[in-house]
C-alpha atoms as a PDB file:
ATOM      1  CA  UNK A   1     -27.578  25.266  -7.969  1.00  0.00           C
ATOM      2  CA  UNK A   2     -30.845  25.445 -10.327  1.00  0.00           C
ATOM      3  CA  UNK A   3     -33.943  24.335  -9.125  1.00  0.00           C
ATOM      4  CA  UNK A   4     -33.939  21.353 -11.386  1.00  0.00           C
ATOM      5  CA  UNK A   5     -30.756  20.225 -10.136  1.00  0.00           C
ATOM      6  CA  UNK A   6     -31.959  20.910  -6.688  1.00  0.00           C
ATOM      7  CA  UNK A   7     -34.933  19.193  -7.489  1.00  0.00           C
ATOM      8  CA  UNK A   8     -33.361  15.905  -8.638  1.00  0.00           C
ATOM      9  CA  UNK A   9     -30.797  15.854  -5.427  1.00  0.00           C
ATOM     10  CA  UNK A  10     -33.997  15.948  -2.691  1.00  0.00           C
ATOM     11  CA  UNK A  11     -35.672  13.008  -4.920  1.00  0.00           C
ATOM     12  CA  UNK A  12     -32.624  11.323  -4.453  1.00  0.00           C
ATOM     13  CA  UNK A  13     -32.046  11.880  -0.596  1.00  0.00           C
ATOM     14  CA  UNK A  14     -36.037  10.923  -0.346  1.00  0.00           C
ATOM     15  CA  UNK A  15     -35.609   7.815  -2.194  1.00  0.00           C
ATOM     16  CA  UNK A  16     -33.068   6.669  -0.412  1.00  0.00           C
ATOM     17  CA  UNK A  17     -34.476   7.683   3.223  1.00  0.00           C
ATOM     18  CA  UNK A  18     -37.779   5.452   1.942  1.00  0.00           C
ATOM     19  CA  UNK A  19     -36.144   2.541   0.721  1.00  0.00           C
ATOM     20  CA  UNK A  20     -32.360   2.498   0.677  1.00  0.00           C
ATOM     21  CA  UNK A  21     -30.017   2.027  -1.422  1.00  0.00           C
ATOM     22  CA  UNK A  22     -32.489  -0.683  -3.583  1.00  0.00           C
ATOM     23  CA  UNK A  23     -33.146   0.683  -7.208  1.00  0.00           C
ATOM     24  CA  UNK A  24     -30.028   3.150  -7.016  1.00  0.00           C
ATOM     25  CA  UNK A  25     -27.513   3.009 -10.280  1.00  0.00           C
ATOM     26  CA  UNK A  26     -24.012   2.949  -9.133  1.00  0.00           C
ATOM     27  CA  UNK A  27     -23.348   6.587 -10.575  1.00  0.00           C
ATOM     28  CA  UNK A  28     -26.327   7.924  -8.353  1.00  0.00           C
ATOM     29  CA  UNK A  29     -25.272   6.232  -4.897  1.00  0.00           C
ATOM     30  CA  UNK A  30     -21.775   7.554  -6.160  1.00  0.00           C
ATOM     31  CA  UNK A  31     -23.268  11.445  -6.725  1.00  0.00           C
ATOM     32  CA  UNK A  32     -25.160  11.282  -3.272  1.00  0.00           C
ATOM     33  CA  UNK A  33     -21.763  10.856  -1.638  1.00  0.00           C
ATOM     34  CA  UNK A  34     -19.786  13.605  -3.421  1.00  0.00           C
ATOM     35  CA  UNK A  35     -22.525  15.936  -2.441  1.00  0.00           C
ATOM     36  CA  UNK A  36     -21.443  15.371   1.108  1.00  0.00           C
ATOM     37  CA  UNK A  37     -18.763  17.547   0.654  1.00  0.00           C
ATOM     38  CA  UNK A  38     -20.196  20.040  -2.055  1.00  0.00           C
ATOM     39  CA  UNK A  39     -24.210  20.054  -1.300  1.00  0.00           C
ATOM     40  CA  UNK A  40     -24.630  22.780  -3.630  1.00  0.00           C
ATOM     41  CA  UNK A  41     -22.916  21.118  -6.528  1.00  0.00           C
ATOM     42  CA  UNK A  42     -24.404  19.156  -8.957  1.00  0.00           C
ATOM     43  CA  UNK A  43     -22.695  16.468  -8.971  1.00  0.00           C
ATOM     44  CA  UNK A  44     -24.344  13.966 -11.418  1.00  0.00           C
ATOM     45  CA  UNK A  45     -21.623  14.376 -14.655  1.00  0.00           C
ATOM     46  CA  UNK A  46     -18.843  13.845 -12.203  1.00  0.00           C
ATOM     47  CA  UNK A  47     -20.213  10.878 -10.674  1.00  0.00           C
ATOM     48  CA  UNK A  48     -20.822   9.331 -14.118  1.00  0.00           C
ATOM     49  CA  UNK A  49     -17.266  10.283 -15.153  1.00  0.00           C
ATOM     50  CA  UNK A  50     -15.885   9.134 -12.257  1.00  0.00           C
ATOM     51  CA  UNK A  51     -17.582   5.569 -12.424  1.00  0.00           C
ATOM     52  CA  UNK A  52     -16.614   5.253 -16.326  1.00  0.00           C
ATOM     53  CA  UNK A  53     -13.138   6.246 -15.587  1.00  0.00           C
ATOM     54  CA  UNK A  54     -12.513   3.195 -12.916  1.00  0.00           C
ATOM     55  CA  UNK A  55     -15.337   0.842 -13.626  1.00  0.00           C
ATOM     56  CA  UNK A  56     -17.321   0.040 -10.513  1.00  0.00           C
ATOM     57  CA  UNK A  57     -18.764   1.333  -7.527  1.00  0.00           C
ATOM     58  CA  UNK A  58     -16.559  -0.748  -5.423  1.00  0.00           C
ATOM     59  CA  UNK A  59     -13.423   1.005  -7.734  1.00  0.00           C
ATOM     60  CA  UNK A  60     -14.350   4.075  -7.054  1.00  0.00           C
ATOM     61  CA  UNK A  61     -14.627   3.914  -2.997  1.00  0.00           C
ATOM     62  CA  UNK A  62     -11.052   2.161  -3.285  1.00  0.00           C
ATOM     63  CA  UNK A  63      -9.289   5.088  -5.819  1.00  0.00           C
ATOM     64  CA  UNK A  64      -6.407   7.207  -4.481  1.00  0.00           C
ATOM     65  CA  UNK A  65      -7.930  10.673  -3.780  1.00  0.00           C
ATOM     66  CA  UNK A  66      -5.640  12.228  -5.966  1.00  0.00           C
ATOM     67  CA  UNK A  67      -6.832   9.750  -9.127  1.00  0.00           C
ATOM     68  CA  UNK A  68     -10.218  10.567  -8.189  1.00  0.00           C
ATOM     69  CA  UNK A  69      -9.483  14.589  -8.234  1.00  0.00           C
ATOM     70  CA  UNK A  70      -8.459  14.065 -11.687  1.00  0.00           C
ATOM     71  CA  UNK A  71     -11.726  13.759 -13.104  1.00  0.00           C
ATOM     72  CA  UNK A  72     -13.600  17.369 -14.018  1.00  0.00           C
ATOM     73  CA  UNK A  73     -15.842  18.695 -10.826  1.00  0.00           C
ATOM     74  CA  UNK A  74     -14.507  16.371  -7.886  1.00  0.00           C
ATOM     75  CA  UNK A  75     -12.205  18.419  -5.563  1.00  0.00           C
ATOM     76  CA  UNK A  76     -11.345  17.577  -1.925  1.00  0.00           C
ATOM     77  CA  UNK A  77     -14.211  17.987  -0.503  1.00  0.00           C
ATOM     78  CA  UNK A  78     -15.831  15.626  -2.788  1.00  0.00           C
ATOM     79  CA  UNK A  79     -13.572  13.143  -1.547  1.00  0.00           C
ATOM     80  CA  UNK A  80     -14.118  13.479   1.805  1.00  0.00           C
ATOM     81  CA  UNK A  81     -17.521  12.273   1.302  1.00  0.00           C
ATOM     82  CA  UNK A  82     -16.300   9.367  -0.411  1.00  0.00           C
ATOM     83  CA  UNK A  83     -13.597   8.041   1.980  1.00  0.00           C
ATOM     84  CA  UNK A  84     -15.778   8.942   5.061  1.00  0.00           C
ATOM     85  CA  UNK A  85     -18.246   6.267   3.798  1.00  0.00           C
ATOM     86  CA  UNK A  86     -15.540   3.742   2.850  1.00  0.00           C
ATOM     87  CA  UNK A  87     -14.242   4.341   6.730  1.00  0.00           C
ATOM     88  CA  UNK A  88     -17.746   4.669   8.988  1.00  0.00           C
ATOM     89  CA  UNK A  89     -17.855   0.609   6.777  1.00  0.00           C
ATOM     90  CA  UNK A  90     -14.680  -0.450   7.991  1.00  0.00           C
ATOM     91  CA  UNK A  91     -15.508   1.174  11.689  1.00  0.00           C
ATOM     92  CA  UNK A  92     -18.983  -0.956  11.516  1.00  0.00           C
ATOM     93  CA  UNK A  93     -17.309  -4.157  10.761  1.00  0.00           C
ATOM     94  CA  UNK A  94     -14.675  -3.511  13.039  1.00  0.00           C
ATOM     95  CA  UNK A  95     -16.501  -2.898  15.910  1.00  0.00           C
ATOM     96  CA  UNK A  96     -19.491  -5.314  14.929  1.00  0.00           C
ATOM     97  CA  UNK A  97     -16.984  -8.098  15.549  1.00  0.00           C
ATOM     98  CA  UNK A  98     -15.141  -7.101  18.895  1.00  0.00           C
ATOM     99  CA  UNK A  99     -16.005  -9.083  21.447  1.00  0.00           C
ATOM    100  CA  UNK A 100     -17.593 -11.707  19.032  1.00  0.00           C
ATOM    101  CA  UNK A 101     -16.263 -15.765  19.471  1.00  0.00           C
ATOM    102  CA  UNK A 102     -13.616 -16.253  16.492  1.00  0.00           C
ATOM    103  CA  UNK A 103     -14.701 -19.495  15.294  1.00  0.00           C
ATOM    104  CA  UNK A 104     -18.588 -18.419  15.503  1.00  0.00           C
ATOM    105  CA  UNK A 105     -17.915 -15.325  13.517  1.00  0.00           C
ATOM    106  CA  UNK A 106     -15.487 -16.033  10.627  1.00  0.00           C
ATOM    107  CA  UNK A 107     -17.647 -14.396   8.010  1.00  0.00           C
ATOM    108  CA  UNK A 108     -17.706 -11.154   9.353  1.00  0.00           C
ATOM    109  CA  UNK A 109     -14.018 -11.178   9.920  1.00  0.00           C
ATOM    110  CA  UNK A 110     -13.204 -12.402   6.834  1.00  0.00           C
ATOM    111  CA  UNK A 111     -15.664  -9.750   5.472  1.00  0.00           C
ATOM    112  CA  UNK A 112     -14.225  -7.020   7.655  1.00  0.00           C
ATOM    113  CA  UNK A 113     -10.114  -7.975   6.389  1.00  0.00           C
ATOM    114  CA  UNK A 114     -11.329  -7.707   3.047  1.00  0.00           C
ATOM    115  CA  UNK A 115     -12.952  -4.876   3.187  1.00  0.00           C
ATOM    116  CA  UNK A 116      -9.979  -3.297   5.148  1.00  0.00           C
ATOM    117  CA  UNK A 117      -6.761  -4.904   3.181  1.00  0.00           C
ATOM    118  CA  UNK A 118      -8.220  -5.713  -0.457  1.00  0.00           C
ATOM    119  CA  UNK A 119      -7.525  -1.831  -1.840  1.00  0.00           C
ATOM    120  CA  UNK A 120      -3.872  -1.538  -0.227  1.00  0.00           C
ATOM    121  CA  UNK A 121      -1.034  -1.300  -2.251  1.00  0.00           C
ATOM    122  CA  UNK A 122       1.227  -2.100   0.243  1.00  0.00           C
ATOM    123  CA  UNK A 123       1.904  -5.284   2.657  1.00  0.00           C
ATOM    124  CA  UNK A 124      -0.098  -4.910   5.799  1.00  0.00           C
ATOM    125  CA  UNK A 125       0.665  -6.980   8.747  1.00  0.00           C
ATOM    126  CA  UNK A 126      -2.039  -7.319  11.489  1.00  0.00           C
ATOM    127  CA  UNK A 127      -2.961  -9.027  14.653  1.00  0.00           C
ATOM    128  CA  UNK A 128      -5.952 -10.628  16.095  1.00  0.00           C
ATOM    129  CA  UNK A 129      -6.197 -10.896  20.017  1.00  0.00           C
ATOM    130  CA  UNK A 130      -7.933 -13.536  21.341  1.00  0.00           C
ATOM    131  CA  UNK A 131      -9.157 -13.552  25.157  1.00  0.00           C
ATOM    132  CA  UNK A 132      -9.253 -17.795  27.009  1.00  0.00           C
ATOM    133  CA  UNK A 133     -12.707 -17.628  25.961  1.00  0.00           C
ATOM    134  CA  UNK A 134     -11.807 -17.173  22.230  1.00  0.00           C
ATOM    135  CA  UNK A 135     -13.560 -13.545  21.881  1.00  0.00           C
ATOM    136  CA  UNK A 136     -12.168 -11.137  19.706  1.00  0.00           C
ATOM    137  CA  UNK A 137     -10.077  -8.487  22.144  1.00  0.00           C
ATOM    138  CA  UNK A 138      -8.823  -6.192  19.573  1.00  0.00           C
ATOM    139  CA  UNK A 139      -7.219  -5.604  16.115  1.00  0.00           C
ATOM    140  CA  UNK A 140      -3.608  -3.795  15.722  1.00  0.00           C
ATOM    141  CA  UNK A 141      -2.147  -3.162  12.387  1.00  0.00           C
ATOM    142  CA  UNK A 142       1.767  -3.809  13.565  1.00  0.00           C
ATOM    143  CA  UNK A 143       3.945  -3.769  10.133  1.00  0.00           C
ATOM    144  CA  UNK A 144       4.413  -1.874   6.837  1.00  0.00           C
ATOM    145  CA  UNK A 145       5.909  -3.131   3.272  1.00  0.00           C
ATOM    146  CA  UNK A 146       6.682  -6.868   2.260  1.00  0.00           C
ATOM    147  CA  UNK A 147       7.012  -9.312   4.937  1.00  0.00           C
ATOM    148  CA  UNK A 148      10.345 -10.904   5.531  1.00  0.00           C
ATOM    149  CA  UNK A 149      12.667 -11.547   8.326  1.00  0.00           C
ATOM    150  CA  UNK A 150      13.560  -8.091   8.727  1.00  0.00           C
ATOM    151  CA  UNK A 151      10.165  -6.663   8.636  1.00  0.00           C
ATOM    152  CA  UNK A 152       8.469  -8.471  11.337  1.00  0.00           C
ATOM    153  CA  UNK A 153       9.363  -8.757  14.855  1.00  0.00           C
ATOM    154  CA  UNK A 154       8.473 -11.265  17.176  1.00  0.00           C
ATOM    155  CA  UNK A 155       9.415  -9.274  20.512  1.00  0.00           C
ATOM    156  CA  UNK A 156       6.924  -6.682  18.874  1.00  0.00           C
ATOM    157  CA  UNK A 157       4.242  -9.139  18.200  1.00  0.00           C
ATOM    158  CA  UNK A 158       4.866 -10.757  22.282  1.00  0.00           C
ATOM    159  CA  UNK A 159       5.053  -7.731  23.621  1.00  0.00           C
ATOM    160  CA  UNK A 160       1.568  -6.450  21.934  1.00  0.00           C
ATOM    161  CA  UNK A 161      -0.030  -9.662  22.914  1.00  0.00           C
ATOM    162  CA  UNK A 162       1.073  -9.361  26.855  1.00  0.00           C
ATOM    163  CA  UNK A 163      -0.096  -5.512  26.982  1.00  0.00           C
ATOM    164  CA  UNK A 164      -3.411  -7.251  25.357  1.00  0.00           C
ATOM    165  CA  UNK A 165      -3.652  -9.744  28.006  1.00  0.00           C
ATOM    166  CA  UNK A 166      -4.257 -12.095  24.496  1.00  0.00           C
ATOM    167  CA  UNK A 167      -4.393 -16.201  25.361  1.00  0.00           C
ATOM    168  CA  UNK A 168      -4.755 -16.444  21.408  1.00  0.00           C
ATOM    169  CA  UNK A 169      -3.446 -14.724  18.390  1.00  0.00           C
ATOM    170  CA  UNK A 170      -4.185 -15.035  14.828  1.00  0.00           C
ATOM    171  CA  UNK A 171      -1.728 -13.284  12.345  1.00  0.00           C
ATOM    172  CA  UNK A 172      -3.152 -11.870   8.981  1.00  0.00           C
ATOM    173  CA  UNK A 173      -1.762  -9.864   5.730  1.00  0.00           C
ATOM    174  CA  UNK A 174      -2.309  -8.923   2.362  1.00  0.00           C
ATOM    175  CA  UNK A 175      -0.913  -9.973  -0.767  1.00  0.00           C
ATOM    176  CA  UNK A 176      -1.523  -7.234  -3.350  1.00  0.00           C
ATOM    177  CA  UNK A 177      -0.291  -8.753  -6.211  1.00  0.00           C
ATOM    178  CA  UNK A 178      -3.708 -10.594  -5.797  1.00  0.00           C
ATOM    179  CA  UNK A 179      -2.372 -14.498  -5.564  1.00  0.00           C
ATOM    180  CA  UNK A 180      -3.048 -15.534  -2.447  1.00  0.00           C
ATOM    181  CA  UNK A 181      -0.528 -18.690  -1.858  1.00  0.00           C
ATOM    182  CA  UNK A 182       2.174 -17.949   1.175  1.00  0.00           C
ATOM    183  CA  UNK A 183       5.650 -17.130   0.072  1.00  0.00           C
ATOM    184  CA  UNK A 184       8.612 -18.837   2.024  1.00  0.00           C
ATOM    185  CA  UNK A 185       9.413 -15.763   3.580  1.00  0.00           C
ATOM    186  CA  UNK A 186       5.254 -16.204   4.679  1.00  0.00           C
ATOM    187  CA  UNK A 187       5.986 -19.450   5.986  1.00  0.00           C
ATOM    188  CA  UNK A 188       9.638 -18.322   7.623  1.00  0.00           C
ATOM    189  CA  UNK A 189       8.022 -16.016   9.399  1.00  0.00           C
ATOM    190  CA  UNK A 190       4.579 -18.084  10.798  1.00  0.00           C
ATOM    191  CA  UNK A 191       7.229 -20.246  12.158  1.00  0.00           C
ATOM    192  CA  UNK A 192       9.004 -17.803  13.932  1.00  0.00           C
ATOM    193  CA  UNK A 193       6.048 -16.111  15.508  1.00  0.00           C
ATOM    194  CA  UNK A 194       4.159 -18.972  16.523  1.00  0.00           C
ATOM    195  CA  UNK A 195       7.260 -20.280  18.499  1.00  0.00           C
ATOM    196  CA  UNK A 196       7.562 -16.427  20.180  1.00  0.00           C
ATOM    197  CA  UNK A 197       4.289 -16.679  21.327  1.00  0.00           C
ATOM    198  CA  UNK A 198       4.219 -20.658  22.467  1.00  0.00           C
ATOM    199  CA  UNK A 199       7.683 -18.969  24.810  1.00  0.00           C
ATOM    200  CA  UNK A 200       5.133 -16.970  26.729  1.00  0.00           C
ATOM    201  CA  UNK A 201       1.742 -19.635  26.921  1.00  0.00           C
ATOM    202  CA  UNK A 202      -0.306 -17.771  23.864  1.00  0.00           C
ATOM    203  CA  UNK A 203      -1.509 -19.990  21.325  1.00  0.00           C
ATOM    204  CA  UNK A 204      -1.808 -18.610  17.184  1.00  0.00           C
ATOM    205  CA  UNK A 205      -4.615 -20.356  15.694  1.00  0.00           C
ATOM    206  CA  UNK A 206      -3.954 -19.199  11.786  1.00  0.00           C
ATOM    207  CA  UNK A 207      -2.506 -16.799   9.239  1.00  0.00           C
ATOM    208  CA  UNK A 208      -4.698 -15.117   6.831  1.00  0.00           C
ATOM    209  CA  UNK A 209      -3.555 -14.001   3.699  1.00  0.00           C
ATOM    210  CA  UNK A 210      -6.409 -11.783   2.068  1.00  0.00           C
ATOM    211  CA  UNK A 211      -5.317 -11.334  -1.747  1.00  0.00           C
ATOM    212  CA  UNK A 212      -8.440  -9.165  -3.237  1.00  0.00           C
ATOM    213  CA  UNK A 213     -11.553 -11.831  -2.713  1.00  0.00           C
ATOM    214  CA  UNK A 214      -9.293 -14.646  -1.766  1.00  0.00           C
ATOM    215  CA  UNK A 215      -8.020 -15.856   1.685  1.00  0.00           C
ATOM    216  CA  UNK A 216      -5.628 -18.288   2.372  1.00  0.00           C
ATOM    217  CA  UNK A 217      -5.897 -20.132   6.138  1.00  0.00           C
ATOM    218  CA  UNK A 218      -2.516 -21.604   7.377  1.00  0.00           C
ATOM    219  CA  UNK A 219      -4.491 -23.181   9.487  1.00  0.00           C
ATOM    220  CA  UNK A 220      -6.958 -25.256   6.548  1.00  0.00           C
ATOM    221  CA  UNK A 221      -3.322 -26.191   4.613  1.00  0.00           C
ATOM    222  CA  UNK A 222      -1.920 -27.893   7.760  1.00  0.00           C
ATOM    223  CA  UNK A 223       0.607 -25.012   8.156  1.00  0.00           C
ATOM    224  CA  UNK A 224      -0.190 -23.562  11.867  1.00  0.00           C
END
């Protein structure tokens, strides 16, 4: 690396140790991370390439490593420093809400499921464990693919909760075709689960569906 190129990478690193990421450009918050792999590198015409080719900031973090290798100068490394800062985030929120009251902290749930489910491709099925005093106890990611009466099973979801000691549950997934209403199947299955865990005294308090920015509460439309 030159010493212009060397040059502009400290200003960067000094900039942002000052004030943050305030007065950064996308493509230069973007070219900070890929240098976490490559320090070397200059890494400014990738970073610009990669942001045209998908659009946003928040695009780019989301990308399947091997789109992201398909632009000119980003290799593996380079996307190690990408997806480590997309999972320290979802670490922070994760563990900023554990042993936070439910009710009291829905925004940085919400803001944590997003973050976690909005990129997936797949169905995700998760759990929230709730202690009698309606603190968050944990998080589990139980089931893969779309959600029907095959895929999810209630012994699985009881048997989580006792080993959890949970009084409380609340069941979320994703929808990533991005439209947020429940499905039959959705409802089927809500059903189902709620009366598996009434069998053993644990209450379910909702069903979040996170579809990109939207959420959908079972619990708002009457349904829980």
């Amino acid at each position: 690396m030159d010493n212009a190129n060397k040059g502009h990478r400290q200003r960067l690193r000094d900039k942002f140790l000052k004030s943050g990421l305030d007065g950064f450009h996308d493509y230069e918050i973007i070219e900070l991370l890929l240098t976490l792999g490559t320090p070397r590198s200059d890494c400014k015409q990738p970073a610009k390439d990669v942001l045209k080719k998908f659009g946003s900031l928040k695009a780019v973090l989301e990308a399947d490593p091997k789109d992201l290798k398909i632009i000119k100068g980003i290799g593996d490394k380079n996307v190690f420093g990408l997806k480590l800062s997309q999972d320290v985030a979802r670490r922070y929120l994760s563990d900023r809400i554990i042993d936070k009251d439910y009710a009291q902290s829905s925004n940085d749930i919400i803001e944590y499921l997003q973050h976690n489910l909005r990129d997936k491709n797949k169905e995700l099925f998760m759990v929230i464990y709730l202690n009698g005093r309606n603190q968050i106890i944990k998080m589990d990611e139980l089931f893969k693919g779309t959600l029907n009466t095959s895929a999810v099973y209630p012994r699985e979801v009881v048997k989580h909760a006792l080993n959890n000691n949970a009084a409380a549950l609340v069941f979320v997934h994703n929808h990533p075709s991005g439209n947020p209403n429940p499905s039959q199947d959705d409802i089927s299955i809500t059903k189902k689960l709620k009366e598996a865990a009434l069998a053993i005294d644990v209450s379910v308090h909702d069903h979040l569906i996170i579809a990109g920015n939207d959420v959908y509460s079972f619990a708002d439309h009457g349904l829980i």
